[in-house]
PDB file of N, CA and C in Angstrom:
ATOM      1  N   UNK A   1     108.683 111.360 133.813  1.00  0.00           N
ATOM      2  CA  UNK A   1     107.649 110.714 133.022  1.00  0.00           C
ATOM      3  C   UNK A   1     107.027 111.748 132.087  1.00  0.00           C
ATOM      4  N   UNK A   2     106.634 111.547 131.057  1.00  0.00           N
ATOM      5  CA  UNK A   2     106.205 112.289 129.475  1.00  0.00           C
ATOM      6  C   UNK A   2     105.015 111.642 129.590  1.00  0.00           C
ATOM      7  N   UNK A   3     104.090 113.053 129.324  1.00  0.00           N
ATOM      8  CA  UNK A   3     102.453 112.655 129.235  1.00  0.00           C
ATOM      9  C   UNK A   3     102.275 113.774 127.597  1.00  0.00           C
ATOM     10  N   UNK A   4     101.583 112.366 126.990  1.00  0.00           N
ATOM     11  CA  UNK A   4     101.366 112.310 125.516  1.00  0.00           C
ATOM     12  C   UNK A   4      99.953 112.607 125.651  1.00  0.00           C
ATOM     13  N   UNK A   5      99.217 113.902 124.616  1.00  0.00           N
ATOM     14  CA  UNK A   5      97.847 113.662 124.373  1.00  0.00           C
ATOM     15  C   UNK A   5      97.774 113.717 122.926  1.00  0.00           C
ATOM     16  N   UNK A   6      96.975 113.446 122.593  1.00  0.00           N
ATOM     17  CA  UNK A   6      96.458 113.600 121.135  1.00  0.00           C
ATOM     18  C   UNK A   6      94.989 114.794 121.068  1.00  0.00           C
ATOM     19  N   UNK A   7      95.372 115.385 119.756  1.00  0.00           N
ATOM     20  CA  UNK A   7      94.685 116.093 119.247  1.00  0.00           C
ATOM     21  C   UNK A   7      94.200 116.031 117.661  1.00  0.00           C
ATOM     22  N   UNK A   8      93.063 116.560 117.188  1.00  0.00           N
ATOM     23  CA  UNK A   8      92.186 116.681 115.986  1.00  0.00           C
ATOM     24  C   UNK A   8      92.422 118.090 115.735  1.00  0.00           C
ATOM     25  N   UNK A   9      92.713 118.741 114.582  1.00  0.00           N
ATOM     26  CA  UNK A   9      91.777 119.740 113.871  1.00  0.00           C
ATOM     27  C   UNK A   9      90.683 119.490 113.147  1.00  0.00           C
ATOM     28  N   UNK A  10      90.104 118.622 112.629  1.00  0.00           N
ATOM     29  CA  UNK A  10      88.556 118.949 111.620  1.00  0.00           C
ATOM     30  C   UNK A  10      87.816 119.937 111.904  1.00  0.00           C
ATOM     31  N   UNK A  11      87.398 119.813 113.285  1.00  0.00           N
ATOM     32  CA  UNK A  11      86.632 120.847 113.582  1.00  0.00           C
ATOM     33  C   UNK A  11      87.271 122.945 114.244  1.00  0.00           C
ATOM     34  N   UNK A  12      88.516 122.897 113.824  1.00  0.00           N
ATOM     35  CA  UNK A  12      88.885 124.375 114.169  1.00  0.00           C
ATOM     36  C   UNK A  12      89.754 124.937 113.139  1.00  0.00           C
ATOM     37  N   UNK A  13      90.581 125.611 113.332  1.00  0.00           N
ATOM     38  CA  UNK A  13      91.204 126.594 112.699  1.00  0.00           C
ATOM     39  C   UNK A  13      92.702 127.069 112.895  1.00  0.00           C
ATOM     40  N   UNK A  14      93.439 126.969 112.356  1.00  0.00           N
ATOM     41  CA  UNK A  14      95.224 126.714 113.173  1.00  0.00           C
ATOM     42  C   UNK A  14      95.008 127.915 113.621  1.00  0.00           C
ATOM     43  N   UNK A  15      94.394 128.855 113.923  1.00  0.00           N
ATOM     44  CA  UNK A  15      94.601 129.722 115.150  1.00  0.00           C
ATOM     45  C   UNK A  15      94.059 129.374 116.413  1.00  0.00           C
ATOM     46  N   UNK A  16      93.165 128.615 116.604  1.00  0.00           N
ATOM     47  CA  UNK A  16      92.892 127.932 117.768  1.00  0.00           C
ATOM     48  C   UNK A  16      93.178 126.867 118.157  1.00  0.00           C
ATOM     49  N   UNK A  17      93.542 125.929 116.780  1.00  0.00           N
ATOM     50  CA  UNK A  17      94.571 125.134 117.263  1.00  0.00           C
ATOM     51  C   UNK A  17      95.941 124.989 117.843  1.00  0.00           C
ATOM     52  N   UNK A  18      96.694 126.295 117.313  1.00  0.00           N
ATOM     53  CA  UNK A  18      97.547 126.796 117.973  1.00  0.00           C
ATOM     54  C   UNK A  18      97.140 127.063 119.503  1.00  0.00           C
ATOM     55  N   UNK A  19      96.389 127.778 119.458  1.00  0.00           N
ATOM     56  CA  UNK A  19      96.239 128.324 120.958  1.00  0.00           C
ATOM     57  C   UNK A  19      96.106 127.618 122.137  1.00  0.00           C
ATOM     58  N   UNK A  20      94.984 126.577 121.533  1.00  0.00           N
ATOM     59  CA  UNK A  20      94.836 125.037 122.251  1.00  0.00           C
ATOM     60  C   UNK A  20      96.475 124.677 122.579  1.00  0.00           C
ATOM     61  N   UNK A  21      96.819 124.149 121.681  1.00  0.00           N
ATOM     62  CA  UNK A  21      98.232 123.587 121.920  1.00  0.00           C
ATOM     63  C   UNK A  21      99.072 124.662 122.847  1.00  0.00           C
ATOM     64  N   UNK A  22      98.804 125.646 122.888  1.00  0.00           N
ATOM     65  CA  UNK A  22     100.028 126.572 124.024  1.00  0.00           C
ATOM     66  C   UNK A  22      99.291 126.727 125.046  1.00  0.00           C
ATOM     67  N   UNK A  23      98.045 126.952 124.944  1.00  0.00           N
ATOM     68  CA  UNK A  23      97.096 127.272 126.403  1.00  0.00           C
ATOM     69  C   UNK A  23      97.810 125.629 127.370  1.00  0.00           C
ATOM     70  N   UNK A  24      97.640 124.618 126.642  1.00  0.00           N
ATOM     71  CA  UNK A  24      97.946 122.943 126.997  1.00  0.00           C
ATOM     72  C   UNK A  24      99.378 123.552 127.486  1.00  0.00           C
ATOM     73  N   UNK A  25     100.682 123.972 127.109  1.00  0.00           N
ATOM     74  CA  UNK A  25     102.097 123.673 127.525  1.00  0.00           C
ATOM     75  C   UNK A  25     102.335 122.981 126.671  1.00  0.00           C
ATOM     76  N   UNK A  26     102.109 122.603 125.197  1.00  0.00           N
ATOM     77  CA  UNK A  26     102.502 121.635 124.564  1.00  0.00           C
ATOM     78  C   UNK A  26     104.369 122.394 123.724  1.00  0.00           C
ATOM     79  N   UNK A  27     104.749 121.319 124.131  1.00  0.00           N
ATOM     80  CA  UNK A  27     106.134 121.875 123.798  1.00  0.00           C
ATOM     81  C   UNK A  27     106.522 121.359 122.614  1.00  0.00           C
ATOM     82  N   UNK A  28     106.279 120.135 122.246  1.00  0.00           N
ATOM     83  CA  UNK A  28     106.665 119.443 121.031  1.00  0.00           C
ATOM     84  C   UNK A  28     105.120 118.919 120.567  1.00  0.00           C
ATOM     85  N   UNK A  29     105.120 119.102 119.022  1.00  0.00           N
ATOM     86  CA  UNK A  29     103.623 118.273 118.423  1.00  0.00           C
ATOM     87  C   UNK A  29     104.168 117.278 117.604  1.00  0.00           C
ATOM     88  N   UNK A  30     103.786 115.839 117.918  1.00  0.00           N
ATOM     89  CA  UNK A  30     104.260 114.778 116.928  1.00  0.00           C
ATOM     90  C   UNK A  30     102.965 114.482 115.936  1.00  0.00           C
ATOM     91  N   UNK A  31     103.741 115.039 114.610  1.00  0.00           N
ATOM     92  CA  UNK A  31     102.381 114.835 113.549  1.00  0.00           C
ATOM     93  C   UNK A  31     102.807 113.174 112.708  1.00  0.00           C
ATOM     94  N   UNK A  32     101.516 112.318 113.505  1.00  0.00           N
ATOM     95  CA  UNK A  32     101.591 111.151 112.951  1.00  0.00           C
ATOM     96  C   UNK A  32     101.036 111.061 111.810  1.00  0.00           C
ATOM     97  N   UNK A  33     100.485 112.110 110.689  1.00  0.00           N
ATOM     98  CA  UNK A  33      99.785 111.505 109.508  1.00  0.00           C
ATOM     99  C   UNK A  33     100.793 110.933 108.352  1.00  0.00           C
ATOM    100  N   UNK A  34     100.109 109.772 107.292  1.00  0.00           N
ATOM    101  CA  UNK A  34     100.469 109.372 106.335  1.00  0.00           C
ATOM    102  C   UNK A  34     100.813 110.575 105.634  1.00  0.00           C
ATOM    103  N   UNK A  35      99.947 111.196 105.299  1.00  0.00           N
ATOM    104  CA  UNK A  35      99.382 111.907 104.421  1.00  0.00           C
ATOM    105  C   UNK A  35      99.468 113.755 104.915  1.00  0.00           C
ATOM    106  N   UNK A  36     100.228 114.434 104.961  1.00  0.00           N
ATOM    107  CA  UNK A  36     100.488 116.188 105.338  1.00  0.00           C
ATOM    108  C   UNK A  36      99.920 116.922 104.549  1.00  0.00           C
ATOM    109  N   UNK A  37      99.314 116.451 103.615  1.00  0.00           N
ATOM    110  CA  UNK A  37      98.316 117.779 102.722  1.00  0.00           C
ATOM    111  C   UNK A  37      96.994 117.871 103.039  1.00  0.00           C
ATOM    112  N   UNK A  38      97.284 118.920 103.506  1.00  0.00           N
ATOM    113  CA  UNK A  38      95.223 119.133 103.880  1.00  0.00           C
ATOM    114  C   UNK A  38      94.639 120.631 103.169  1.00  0.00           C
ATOM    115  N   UNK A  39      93.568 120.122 103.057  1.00  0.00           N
ATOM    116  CA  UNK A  39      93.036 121.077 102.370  1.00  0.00           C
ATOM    117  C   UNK A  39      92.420 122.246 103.462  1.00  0.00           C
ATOM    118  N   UNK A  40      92.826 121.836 104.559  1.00  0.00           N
ATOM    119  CA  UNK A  40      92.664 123.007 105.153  1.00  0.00           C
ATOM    120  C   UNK A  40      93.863 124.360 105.931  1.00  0.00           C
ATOM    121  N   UNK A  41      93.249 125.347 105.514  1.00  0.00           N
ATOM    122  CA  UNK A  41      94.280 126.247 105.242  1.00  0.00           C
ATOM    123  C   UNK A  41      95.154 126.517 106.507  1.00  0.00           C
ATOM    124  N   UNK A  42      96.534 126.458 106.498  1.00  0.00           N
ATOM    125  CA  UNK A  42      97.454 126.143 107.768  1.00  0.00           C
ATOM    126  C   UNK A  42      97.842 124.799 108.231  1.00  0.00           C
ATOM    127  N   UNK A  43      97.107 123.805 107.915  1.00  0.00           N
ATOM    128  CA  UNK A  43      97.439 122.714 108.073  1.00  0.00           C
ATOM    129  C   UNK A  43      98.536 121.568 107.421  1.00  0.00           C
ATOM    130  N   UNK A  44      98.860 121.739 106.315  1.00  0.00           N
ATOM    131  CA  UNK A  44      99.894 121.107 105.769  1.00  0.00           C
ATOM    132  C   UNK A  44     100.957 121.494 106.289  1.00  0.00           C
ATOM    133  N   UNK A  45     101.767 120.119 106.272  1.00  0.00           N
ATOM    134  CA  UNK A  45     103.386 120.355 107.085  1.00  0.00           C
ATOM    135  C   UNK A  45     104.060 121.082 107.102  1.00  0.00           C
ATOM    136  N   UNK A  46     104.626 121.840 106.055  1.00  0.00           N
ATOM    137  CA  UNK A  46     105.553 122.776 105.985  1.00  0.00           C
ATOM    138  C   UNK A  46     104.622 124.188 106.304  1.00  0.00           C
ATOM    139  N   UNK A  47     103.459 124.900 106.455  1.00  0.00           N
ATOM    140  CA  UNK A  47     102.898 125.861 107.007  1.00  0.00           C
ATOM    141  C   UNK A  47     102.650 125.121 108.336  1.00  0.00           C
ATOM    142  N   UNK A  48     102.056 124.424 108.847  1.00  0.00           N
ATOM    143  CA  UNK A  48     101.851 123.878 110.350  1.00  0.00           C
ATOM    144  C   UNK A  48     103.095 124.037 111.073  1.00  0.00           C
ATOM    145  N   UNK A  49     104.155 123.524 110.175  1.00  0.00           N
ATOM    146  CA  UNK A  49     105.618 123.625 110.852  1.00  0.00           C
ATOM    147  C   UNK A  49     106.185 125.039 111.024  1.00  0.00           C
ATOM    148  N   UNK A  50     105.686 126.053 110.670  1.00  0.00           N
ATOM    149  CA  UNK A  50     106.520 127.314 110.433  1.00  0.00           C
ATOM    150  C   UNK A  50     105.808 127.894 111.603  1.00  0.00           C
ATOM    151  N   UNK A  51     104.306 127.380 111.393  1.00  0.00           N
ATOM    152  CA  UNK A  51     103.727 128.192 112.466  1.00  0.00           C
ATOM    153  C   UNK A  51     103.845 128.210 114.205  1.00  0.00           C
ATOM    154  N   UNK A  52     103.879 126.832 114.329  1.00  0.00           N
ATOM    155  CA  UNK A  52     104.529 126.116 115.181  1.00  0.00           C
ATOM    156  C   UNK A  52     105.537 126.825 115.954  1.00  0.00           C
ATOM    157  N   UNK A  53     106.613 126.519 115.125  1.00  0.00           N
ATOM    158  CA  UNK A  53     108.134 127.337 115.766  1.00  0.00           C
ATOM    159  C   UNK A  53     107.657 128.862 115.677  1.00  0.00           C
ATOM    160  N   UNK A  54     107.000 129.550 115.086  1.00  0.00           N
ATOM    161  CA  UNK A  54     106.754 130.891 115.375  1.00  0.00           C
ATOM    162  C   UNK A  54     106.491 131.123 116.874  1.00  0.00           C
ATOM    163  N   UNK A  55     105.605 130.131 117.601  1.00  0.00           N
ATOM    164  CA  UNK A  55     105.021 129.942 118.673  1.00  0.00           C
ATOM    165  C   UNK A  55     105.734 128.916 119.682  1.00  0.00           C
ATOM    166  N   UNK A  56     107.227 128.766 118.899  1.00  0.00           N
ATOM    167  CA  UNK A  56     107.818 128.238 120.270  1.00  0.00           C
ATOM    168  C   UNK A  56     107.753 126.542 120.093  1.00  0.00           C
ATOM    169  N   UNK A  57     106.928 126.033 119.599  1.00  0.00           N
ATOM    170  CA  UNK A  57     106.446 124.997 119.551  1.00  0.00           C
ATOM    171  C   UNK A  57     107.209 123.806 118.425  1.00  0.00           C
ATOM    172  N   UNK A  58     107.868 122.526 119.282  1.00  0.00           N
ATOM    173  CA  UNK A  58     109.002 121.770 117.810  1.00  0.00           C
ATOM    174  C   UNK A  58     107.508 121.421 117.174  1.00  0.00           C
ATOM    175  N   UNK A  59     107.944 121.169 116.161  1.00  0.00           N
ATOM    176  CA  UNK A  59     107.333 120.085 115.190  1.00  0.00           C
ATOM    177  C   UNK A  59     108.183 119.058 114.449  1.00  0.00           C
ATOM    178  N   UNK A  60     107.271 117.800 114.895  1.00  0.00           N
ATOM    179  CA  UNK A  60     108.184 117.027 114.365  1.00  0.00           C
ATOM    180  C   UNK A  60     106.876 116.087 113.722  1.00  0.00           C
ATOM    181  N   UNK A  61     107.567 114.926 112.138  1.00  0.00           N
ATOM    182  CA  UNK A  61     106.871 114.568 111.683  1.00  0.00           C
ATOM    183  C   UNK A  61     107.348 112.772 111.503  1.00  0.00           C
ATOM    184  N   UNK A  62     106.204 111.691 111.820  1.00  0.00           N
ATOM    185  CA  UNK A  62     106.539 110.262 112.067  1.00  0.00           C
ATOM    186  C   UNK A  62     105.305 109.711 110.844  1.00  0.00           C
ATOM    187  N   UNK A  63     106.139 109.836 109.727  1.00  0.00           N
ATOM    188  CA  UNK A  63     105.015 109.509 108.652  1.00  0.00           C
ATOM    189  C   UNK A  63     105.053 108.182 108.967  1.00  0.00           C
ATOM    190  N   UNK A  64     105.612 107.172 109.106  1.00  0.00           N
ATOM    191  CA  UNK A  64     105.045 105.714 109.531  1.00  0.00           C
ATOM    192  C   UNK A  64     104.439 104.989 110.648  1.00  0.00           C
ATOM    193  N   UNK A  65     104.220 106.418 111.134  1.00  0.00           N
ATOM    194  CA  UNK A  65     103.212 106.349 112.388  1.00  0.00           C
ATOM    195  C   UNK A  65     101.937 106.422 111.775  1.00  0.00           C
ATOM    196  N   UNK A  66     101.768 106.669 110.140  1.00  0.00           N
ATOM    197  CA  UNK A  66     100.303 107.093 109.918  1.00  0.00           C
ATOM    198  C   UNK A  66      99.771 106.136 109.432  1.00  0.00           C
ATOM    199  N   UNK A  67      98.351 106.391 109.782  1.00  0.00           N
ATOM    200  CA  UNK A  67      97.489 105.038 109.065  1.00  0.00           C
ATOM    201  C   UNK A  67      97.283 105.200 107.624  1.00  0.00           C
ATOM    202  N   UNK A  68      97.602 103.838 107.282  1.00  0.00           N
ATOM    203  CA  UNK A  68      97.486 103.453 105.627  1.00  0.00           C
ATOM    204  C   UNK A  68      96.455 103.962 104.790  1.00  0.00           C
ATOM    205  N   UNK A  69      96.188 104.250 103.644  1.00  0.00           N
ATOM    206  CA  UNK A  69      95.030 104.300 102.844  1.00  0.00           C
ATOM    207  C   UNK A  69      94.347 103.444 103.482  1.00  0.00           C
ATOM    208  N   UNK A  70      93.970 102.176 102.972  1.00  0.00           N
ATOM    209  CA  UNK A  70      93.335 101.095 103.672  1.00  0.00           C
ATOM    210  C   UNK A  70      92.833 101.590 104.931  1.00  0.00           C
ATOM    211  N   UNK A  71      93.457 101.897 105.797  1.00  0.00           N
ATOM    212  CA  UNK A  71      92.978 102.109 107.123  1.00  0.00           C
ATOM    213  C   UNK A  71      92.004 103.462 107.168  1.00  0.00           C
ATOM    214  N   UNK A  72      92.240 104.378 106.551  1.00  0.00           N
ATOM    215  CA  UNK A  72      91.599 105.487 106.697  1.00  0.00           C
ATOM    216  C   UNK A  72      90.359 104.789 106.147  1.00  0.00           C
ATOM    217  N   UNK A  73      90.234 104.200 105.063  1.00  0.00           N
ATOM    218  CA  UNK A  73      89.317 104.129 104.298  1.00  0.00           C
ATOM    219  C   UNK A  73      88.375 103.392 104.862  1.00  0.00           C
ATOM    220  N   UNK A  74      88.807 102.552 106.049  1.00  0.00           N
ATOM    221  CA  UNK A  74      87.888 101.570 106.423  1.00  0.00           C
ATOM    222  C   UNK A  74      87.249 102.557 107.678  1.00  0.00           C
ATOM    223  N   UNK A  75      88.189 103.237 108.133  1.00  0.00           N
ATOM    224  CA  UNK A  75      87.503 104.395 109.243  1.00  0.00           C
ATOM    225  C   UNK A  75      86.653 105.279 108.765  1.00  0.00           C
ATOM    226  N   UNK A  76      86.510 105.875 107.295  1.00  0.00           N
ATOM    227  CA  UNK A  76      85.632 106.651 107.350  1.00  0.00           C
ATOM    228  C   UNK A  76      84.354 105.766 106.405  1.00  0.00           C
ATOM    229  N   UNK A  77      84.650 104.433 106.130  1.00  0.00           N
ATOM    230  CA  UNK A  77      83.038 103.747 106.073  1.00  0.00           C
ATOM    231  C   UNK A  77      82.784 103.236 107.642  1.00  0.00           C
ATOM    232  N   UNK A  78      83.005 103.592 108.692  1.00  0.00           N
ATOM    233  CA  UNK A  78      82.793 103.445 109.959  1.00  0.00           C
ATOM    234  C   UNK A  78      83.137 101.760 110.333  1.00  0.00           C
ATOM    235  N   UNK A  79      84.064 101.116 109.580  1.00  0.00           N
ATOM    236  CA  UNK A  79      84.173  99.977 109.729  1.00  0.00           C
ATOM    237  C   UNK A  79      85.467  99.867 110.606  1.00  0.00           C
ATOM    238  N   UNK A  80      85.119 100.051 111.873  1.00  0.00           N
ATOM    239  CA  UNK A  80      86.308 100.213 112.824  1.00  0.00           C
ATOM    240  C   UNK A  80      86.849  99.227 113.247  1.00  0.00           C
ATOM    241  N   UNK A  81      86.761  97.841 112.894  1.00  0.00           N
ATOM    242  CA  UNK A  81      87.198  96.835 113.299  1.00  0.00           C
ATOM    243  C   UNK A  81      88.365  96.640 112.335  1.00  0.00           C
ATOM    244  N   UNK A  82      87.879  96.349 110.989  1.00  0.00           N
ATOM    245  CA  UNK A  82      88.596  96.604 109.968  1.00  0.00           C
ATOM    246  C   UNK A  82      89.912  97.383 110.053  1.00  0.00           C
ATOM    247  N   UNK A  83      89.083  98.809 110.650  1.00  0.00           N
ATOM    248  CA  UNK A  83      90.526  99.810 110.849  1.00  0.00           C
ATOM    249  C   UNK A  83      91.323  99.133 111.454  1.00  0.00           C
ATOM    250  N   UNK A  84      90.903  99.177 113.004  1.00  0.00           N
ATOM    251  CA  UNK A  84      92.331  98.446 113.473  1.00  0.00           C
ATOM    252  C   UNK A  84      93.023  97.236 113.443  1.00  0.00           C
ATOM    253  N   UNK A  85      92.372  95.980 112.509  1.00  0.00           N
ATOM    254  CA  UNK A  85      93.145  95.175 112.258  1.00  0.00           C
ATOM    255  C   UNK A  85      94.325  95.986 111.020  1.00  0.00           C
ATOM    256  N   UNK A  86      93.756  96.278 109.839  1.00  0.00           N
ATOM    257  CA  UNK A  86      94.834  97.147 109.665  1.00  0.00           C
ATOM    258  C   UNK A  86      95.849  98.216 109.924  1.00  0.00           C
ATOM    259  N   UNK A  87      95.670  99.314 110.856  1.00  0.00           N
ATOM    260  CA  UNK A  87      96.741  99.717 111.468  1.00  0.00           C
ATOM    261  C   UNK A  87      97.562  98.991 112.573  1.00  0.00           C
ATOM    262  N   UNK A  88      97.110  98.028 112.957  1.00  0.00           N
ATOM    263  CA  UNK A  88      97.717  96.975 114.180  1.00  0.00           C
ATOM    264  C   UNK A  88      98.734  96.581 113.307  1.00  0.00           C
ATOM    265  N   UNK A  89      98.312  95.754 112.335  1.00  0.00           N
ATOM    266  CA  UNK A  89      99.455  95.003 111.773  1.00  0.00           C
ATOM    267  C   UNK A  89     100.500  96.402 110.875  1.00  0.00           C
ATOM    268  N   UNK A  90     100.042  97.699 110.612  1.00  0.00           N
ATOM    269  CA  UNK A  90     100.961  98.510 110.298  1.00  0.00           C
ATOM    270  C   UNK A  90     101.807  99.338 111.617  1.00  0.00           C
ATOM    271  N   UNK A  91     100.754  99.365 112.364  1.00  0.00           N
ATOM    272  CA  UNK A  91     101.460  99.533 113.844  1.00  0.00           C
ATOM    273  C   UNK A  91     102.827  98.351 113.570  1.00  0.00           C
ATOM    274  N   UNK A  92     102.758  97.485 113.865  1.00  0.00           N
ATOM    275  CA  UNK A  92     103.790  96.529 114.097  1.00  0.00           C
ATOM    276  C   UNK A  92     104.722  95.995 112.693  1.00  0.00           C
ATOM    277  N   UNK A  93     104.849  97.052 112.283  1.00  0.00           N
ATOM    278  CA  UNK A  93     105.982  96.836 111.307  1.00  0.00           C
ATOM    279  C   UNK A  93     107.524  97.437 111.839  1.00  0.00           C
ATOM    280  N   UNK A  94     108.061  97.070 110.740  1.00  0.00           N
ATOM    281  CA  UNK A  94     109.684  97.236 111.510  1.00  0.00           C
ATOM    282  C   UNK A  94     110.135  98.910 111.460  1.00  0.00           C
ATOM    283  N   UNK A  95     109.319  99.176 110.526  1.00  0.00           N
ATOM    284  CA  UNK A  95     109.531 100.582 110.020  1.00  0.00           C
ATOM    285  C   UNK A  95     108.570 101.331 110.711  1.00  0.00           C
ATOM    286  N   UNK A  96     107.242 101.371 111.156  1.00  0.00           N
ATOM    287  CA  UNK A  96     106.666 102.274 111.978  1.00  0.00           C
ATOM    288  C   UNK A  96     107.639 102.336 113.367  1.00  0.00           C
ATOM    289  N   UNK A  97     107.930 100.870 114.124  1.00  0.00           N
ATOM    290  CA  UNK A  97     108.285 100.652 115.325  1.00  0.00           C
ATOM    291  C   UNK A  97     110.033 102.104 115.266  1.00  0.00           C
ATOM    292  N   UNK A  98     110.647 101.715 114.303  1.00  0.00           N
ATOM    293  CA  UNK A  98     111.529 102.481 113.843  1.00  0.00           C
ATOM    294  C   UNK A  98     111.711 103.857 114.168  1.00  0.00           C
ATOM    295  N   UNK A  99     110.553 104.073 113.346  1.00  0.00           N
ATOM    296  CA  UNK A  99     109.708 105.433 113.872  1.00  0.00           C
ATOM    297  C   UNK A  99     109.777 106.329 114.970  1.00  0.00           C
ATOM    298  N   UNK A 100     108.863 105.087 115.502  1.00  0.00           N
ATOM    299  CA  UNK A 100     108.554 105.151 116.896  1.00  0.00           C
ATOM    300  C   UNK A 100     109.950 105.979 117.791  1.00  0.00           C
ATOM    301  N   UNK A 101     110.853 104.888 117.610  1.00  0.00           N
ATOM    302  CA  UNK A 101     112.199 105.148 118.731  1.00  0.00           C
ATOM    303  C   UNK A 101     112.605 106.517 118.461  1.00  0.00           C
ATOM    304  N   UNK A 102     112.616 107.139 116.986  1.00  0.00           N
ATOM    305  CA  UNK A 102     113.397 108.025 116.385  1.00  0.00           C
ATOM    306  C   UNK A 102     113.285 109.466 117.543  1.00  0.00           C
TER     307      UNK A 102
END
């Protein structure tokens, strides 16, 4: 049996996010975002990914695992109902589910 957690950076720094993630045993990180550009430094896919395997760690990326514009947008006017009627019904597309199996 495979035990999945989820994690945030907003609040740290890919050096402690790293660390977090290895202090954990995390062997593989599945990055569900739409969206891989962040303006914070280390965080976009292709540096997150390098850093990653530096540390042992796969990275792998399920962009139709990520929530829609729409959806973000309704999460950060705190309209969380909203959110998840829209990621539900993007949850359950043929192409996230797709995803999913990959």
């Amino acid at each position: 049996m495979s035990v999945v957690y989820t994690i945030g950076y907003e609040s740290t720094d890919i050096d402690r996010f790293v660390r977090t993630l290895s202090l954990a045993g995390i062997q593989v990180l599945a990055d569900v975002r739409a969206v891989t550009v962040s303006r914070k430094k280390g965080f976009s896919k292709t540096k997150l990914a390098e850093r990653l395997n530096a540390e042992g760690i796969e990275y792998r990326h399920f962009r139709e695992l990520g929530d829609p514009k729409p959806g973000r947008e309704a999460a950060r006017a705190g309209d969380f109902r909203k959110f998840r009627e829209i990621y539900g019904a993007h949850f359950s597309r043929i192409e996230s589910q797709t995803d999913l199996t990959i």
